[in-house]
Protein backbone atom coordinates (compact mmCIF):
# COMPACT_ATOMS: atom_id res chain seq x y z
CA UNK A 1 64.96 0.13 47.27
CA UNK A 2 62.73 -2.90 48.37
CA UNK A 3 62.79 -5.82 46.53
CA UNK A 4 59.21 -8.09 46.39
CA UNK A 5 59.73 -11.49 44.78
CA UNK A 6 55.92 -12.81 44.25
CA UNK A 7 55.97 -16.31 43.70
CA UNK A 8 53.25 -18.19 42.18
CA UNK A 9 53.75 -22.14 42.99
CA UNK A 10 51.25 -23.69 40.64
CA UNK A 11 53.43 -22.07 37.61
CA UNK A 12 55.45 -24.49 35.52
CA UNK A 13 57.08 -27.51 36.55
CA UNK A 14 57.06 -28.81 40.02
CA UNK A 15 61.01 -28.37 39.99
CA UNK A 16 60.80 -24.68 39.48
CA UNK A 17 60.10 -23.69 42.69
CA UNK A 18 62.55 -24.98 44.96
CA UNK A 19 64.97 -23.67 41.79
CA UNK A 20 63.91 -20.01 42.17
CA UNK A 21 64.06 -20.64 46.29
CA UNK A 22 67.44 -21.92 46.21
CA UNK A 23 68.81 -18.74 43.92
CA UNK A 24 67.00 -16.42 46.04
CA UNK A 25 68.67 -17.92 49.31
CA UNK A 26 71.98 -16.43 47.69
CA UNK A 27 71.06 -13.02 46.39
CA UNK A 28 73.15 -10.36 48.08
CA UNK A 29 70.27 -7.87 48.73
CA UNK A 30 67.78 -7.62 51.28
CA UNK A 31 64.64 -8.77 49.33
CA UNK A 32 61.11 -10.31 50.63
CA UNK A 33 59.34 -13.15 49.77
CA UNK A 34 55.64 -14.00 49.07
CA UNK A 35 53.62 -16.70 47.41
CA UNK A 36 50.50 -16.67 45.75
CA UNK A 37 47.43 -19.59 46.93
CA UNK A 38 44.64 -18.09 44.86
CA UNK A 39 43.71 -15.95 41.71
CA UNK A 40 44.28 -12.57 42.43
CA UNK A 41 46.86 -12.73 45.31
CA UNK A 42 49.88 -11.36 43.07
CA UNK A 43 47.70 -8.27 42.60
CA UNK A 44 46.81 -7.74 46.09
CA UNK A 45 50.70 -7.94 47.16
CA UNK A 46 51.35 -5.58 44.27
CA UNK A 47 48.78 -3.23 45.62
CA UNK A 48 49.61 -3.87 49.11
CA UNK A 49 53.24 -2.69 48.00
CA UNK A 50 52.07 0.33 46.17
CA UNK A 51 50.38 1.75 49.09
CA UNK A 52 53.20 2.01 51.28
CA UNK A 53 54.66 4.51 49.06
CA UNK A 54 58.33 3.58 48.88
CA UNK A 55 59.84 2.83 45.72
CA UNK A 56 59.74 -0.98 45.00
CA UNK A 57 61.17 -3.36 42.27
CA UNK A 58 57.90 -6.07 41.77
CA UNK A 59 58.78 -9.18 40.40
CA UNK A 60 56.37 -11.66 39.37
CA UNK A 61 58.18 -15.36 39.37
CA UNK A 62 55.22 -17.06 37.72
CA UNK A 63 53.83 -16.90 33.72
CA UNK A 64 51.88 -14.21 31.53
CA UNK A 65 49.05 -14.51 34.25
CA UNK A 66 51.34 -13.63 36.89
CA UNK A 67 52.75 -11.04 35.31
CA UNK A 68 49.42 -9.54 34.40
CA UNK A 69 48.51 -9.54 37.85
CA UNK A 70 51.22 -7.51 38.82
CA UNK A 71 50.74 -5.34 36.61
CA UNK A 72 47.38 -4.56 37.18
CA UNK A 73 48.53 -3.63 40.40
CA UNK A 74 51.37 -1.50 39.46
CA UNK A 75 50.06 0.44 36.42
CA UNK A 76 50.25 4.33 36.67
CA UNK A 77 52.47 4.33 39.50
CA UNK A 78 56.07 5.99 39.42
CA UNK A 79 57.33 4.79 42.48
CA UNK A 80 56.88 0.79 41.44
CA UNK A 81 58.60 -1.09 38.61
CA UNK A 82 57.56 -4.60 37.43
CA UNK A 83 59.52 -7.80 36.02
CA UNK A 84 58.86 -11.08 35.31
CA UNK A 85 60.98 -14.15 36.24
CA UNK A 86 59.98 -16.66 33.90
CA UNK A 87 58.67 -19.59 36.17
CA UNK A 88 55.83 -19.99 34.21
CA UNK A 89 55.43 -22.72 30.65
CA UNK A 90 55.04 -19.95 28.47
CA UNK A 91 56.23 -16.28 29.26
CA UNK A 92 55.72 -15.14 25.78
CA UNK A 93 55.72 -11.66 26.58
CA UNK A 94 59.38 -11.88 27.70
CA UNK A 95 60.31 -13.48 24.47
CA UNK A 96 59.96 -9.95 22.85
CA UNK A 97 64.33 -9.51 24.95
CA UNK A 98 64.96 -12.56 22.31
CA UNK A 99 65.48 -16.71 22.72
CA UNK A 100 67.73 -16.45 25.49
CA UNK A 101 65.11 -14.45 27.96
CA UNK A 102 64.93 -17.23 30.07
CA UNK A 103 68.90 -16.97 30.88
CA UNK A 104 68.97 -13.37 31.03
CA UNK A 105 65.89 -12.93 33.49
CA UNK A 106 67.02 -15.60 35.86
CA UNK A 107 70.23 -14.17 36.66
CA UNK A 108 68.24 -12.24 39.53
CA UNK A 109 71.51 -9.88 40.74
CA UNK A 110 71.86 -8.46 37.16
CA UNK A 111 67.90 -8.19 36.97
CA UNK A 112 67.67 -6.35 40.13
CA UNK A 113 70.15 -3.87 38.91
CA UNK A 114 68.52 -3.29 35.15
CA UNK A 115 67.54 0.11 33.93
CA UNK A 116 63.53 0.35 33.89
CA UNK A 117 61.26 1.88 30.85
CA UNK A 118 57.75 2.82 31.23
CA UNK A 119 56.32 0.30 28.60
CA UNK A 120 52.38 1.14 27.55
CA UNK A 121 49.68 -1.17 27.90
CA UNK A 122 46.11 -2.31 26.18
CA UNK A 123 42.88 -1.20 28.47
CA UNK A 124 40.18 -4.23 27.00
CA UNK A 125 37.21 -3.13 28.97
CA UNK A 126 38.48 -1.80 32.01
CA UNK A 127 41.23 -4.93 32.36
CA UNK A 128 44.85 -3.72 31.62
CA UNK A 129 47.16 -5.96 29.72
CA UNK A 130 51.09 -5.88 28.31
CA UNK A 131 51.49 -7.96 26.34
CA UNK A 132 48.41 -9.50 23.36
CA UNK A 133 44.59 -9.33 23.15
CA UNK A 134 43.14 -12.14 21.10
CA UNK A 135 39.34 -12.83 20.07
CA UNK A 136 38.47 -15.59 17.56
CA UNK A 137 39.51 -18.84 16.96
CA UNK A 138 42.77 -18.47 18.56
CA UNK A 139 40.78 -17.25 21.85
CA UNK A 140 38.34 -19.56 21.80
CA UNK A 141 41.57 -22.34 21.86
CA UNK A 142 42.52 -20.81 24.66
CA UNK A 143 39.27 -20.29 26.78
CA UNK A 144 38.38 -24.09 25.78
CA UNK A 145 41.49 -25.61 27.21
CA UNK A 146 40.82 -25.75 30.94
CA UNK A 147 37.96 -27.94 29.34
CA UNK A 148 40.40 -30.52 29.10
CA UNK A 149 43.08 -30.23 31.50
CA UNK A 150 41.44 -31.97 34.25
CA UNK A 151 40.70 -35.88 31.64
CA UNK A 152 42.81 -38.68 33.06
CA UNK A 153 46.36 -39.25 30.72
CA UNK A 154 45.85 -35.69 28.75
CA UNK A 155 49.04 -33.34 29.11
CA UNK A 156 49.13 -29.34 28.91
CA UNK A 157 49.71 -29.37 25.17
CA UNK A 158 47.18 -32.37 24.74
CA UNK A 159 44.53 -30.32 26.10
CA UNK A 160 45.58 -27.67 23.75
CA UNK A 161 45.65 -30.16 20.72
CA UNK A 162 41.87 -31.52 21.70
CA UNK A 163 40.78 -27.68 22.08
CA UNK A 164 42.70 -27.28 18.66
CA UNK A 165 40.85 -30.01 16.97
CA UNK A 166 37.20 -28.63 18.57
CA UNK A 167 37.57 -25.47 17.69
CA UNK A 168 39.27 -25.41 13.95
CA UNK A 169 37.43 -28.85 12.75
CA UNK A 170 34.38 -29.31 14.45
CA UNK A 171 32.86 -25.88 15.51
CA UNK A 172 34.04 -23.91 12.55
CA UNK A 173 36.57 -20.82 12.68
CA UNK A 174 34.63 -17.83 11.57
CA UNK A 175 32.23 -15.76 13.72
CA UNK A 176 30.23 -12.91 12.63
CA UNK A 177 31.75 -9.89 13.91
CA UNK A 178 31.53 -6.00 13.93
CA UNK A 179 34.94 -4.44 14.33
CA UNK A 180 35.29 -0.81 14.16
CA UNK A 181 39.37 0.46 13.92
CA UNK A 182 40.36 3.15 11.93
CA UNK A 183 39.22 3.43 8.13
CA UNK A 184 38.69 -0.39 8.67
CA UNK A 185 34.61 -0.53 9.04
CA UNK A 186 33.79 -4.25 9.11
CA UNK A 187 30.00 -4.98 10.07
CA UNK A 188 28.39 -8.06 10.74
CA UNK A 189 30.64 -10.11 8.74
CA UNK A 190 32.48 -13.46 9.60
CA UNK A 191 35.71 -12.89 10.82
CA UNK A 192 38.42 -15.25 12.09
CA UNK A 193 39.98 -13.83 14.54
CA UNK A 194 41.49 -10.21 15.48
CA UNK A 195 44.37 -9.41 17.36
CA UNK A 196 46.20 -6.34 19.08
CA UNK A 197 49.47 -6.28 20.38
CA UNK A 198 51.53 -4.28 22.93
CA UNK A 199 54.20 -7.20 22.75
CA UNK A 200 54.96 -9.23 20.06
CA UNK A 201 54.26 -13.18 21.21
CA UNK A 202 51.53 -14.92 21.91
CA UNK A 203 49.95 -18.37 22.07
CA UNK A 204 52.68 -20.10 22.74
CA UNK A 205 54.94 -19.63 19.45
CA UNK A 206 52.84 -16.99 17.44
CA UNK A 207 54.32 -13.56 16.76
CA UNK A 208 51.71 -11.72 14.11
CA UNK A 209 53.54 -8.32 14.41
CA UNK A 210 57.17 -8.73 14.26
CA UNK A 211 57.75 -4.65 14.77
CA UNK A 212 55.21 -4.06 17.80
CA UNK A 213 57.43 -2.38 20.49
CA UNK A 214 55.71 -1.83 23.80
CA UNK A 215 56.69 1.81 24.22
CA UNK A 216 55.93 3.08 20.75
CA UNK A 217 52.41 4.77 21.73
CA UNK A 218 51.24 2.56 18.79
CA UNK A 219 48.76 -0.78 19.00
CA UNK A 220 49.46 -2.78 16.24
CA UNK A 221 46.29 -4.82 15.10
CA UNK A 222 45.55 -7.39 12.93
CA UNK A 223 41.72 -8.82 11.29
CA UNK A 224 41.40 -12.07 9.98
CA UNK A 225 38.77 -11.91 7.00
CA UNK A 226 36.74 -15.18 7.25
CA UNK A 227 38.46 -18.21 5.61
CA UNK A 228 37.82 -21.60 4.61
CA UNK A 229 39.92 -24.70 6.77
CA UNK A 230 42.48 -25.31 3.90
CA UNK A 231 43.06 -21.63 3.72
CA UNK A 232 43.38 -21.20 7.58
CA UNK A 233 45.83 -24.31 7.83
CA UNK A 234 47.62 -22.81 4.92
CA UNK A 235 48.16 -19.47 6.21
CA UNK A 236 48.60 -19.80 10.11
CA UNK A 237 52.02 -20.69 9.93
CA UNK A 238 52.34 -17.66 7.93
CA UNK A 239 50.63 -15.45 10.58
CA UNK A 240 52.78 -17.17 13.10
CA UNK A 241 55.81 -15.50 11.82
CA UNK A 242 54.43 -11.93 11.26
CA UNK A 243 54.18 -12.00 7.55
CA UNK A 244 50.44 -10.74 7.50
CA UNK A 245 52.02 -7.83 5.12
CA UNK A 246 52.05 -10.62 2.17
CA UNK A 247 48.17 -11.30 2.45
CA UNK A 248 46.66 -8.26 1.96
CA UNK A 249 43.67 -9.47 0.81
CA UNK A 250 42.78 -12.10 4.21
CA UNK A 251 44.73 -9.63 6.61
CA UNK A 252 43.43 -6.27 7.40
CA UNK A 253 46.10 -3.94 9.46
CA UNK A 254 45.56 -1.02 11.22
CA UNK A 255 48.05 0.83 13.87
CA UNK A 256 46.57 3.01 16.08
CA UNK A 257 45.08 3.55 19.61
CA UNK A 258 41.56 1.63 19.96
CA UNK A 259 39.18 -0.40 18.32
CA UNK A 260 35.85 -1.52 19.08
CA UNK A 261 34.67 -4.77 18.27
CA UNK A 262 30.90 -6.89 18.74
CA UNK A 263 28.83 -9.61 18.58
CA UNK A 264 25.25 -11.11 18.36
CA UNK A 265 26.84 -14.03 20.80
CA UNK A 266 29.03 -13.56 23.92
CA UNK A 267 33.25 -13.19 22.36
CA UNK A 268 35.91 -14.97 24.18
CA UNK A 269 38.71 -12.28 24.29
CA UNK A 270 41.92 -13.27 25.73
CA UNK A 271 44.34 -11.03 27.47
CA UNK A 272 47.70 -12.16 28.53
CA UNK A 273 46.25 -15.33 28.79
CA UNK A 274 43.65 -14.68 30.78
CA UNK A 275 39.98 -15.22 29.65
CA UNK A 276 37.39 -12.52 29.39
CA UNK A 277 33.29 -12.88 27.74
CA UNK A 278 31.41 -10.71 26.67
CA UNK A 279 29.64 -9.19 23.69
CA UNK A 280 31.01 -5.53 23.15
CA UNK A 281 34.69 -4.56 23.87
CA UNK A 282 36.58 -1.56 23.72
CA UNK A 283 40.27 -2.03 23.59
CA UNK A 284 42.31 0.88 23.30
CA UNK A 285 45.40 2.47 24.46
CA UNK A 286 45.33 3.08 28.36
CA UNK A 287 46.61 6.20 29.79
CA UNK A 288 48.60 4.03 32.29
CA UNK A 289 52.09 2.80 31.71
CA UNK A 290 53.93 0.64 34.21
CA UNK A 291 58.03 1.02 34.43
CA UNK A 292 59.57 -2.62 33.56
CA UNK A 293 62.77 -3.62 34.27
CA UNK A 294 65.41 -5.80 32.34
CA UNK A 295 68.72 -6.98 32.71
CA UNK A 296 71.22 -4.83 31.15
CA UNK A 297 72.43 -5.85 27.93
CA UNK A 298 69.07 -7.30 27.15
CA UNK A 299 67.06 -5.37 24.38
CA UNK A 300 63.23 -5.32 23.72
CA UNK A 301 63.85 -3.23 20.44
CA UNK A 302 65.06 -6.26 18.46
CA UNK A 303 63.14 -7.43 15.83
CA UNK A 304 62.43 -11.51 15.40
């Protein structure tokens, strides 16, 4: 079995590197080592991998945008499993094995021996993702906040605060929105925001369905009716801990395989934390899986 530890550099703290390095120095299997300089390189060593046709146990040491590099590059192939080593600040898909992921997925000799499951993933217009797709206000947070990464004194989560602040108080939260899943018809009204998950975190610390699984053949996915800024500050701490079930009347669910959604105005649509515009999207179940592996012991089916 080959072993390909893809290491993206510019993930997390500066620390975090020589860290990994100095654990993989004392692994007891022959394993190779690669790092990413650029967007795009941890799918072209994925690919690069897959080609050669032997089976190979991916793992991306980096974030979610790591991670959904790799496994753009490894979906729909049997002979390639994916993992994640969380180097990154957030690794919220990971969270889904429970608070002590970080632990667990860092001991790399148990992680290279873990059993493997061929998790599903979300197609949103041709780009595969594992984990969340996001469009509304919580996207637009997200797309916003390389806006203010690069101002003199402003920190990772002060750039997300000022993007908070823009987005919520200033530009308004709504957008009007067609979205087309299931029974659930809504056209051309505001909407908030809509979500589908695979996994079960996003955002940092928000978990809207507590029961997604990422093997269940099932997208879980959530619509925001429009609402008013006392409302919205109200009820996202509510969303934030999956209890969309007790607002029937905001929260439209629906769990199922696709939905379609549109607007008159380009839509900032996040998956796995990376950014995608347009005005129509498809998002639906893709045909591709992609085999992850886990330490043993650790268990994806338990519920937050």
């Amino acid at each position: 079995m080959r072993h390909l530890f893809i290491i993206n550099p510019a993930a997390g703290k500066r620390e975090t590197t020589p860290h990994l390095e100095g654990l993989l120095d004392r692994l007891s299997f022959p394993h190779e080592v690669v790092y990413t300089e650029k967007e795009g390189d941890a799918r072209r060593f994925t690919e690069e991998a897959v080609r050669t046709g032997e089976p190979v146990r991916v793992y991306a040491c980096g974030g979610d945008g790591t991670l959904n590099e790799v496994v753009n590059g490894a979906a729909g192939c049997d002979h390639v499993a994916v993992t994640n080593v969380p180097k990154g600040t957030g690794n919220d898909f990971l969270k889904i094995f429970g608070p002590d992921y970080r632990k667990l997925f860092y001991d790399l000799e148990a992680l290279a021996d873990g059993p493997q499951t061929p998790f599903d993933l979300i197609d949103c217009n041709g780009h595969l993702g594992i984990d969340v797709v996001c469009a509304g206000v919580d996207a637009r947070i997200a797309a916003d906040v390389h806006r203010y990464k690069d101002w003199r004194f402003v920190s990772g989560m002060g750039a997300y605060v000022l993007s908070l602040i823009e987005n919520v108080f200033f530009k308004g939260i709504a957008r009007p929105m067609s979205v087309h899943m299931g029974e659930i018809q809504w056209v051309d009204q505001p909407a908030s925001l809509l979500c589908v998950c695979n996994g079960r975190h996003y955002g940092g610390g928000f978990m809207p369905v507590g029961e997604a699984l990422p093997d269940d053949g099932v997208l879980d996915m959530l619509l925001v009716r429009q609402v008013g800024l006392l409302t919205f500050l109200r009820l996202v701490g509510k969303y934030a801990k999956g209890l969309y079930k007790q607002y029937p009347e905001l929260i439209l669910d629906y769990h199922g395989q696709q939905v379609t959604f549109s607007a008159p105005e380009p839509i900032s649509v996040v998956v796995d934390g990376e950014v995608m515009r347009d005005r129509t999207f498809a998002v639906r179940l893709s045909e591709k899986r992609v085999n992850f592996f886990y330490p043993a012991g650790a268990d994806y089916r338990l519920r937050d």
